[in-house]
N, C-alpha and C. Protein backbone atom coordinates (compact mmCIF):
# COMPACT_ATOMS: atom_id res chain seq x y z
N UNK A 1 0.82 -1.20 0.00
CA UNK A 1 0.00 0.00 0.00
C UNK A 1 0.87 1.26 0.00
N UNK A 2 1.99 1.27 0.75
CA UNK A 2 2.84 2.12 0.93
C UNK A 2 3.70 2.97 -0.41
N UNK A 3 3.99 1.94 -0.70
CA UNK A 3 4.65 1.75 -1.76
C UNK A 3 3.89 1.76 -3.07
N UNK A 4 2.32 1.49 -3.45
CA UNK A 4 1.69 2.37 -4.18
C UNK A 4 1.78 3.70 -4.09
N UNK A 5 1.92 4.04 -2.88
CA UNK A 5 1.47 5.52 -2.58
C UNK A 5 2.61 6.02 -3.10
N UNK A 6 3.72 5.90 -3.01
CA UNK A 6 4.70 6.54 -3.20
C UNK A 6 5.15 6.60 -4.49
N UNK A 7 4.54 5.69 -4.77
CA UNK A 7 4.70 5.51 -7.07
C UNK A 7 4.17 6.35 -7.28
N UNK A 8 2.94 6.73 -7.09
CA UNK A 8 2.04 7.77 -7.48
C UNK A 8 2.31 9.24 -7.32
N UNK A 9 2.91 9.06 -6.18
CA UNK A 9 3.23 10.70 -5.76
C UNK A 9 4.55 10.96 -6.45
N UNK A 10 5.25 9.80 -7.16
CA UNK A 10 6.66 10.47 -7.72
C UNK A 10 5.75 10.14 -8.92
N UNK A 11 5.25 9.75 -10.03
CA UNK A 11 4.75 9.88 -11.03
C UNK A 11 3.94 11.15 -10.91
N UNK A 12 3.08 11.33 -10.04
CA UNK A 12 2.77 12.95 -10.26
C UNK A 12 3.55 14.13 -10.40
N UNK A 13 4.65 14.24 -9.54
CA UNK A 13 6.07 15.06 -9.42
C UNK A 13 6.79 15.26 -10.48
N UNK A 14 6.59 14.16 -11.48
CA UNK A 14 7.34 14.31 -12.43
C UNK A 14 6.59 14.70 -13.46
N UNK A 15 5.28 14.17 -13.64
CA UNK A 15 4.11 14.97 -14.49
C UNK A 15 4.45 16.62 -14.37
N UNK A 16 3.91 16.82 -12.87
CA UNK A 16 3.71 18.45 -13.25
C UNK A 16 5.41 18.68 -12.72
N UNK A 17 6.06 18.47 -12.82
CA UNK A 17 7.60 19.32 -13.00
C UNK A 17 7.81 18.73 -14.39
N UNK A 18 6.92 18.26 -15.08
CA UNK A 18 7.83 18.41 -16.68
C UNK A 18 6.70 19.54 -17.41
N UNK A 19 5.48 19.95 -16.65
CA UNK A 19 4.80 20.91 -16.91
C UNK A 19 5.43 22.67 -16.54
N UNK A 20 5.88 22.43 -15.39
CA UNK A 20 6.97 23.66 -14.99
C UNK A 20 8.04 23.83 -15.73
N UNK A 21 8.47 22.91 -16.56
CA UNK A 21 10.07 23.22 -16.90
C UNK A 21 9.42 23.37 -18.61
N UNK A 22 8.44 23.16 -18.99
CA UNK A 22 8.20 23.21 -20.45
C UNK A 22 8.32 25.09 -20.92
N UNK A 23 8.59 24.77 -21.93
CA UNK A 23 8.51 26.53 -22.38
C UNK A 23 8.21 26.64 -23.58
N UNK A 24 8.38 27.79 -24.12
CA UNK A 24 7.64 28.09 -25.51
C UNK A 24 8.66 27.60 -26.96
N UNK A 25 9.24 27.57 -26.32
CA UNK A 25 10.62 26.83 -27.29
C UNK A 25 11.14 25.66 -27.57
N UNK A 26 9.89 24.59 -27.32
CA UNK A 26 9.94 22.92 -27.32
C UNK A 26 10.00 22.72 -29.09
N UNK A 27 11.19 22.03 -29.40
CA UNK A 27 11.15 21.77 -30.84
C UNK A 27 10.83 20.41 -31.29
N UNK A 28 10.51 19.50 -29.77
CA UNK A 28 10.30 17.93 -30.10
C UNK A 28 8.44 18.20 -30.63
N UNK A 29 8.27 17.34 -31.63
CA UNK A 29 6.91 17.04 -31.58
C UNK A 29 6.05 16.40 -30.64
N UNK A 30 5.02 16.30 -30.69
CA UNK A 30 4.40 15.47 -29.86
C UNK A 30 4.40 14.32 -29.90
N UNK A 31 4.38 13.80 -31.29
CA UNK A 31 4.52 12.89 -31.60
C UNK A 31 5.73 11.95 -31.07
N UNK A 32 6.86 12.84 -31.11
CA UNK A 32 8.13 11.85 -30.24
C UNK A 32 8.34 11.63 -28.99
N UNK A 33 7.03 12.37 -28.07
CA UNK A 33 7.32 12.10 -26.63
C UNK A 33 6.97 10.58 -26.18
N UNK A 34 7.49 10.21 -25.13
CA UNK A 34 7.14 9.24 -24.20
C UNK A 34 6.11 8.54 -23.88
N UNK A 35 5.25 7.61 -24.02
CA UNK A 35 4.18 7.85 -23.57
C UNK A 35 3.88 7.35 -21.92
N UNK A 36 2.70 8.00 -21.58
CA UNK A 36 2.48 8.12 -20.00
C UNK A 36 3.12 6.65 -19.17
N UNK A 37 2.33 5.25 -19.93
CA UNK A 37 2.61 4.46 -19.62
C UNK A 37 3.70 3.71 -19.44
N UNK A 38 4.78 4.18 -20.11
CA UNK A 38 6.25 3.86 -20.00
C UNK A 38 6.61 4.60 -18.84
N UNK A 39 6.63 5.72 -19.09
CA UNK A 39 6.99 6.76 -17.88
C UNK A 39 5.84 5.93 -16.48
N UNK A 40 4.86 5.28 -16.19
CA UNK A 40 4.15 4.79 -14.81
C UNK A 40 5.18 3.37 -15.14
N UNK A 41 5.57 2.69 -15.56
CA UNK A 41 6.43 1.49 -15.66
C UNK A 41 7.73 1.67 -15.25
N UNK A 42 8.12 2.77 -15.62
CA UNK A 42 9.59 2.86 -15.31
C UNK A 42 9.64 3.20 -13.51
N UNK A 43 8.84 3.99 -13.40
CA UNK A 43 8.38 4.68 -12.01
C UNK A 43 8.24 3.85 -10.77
N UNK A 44 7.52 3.14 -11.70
CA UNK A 44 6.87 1.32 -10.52
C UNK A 44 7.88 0.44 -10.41
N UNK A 45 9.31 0.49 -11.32
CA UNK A 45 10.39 -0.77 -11.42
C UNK A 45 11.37 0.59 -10.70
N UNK A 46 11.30 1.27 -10.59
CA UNK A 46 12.25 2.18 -9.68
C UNK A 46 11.42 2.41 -8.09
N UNK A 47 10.57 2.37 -7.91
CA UNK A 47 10.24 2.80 -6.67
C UNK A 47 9.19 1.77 -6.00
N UNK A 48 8.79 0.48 -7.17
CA UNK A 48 8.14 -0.37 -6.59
C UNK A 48 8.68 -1.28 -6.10
């Protein structure tokens, strides 16, 4: 349970701090980003 909790709260952290650090000058498409689910996988094999 614990340890859900704590996946979640660093998968959120990193959500909105990649929302803080974005700026008007992003030249990647959208198309080449990450998707969510890799980024909750990687999160869960690091902190699960």
């Amino acid at each position: 349970m614990k340890s859900g909790f704590i996946a979640s709260t660093a998968l959120l952290s990193l959500v909105l701090s990649g929302y803080a650090l974005a700026d008007n000058h992003c030249n990647e498409p959208v198309s080449d980003w990450q998707p969510r689910e890799t980024l909750r996988q990687q999160v869960e094999q690091q902190y699960g």
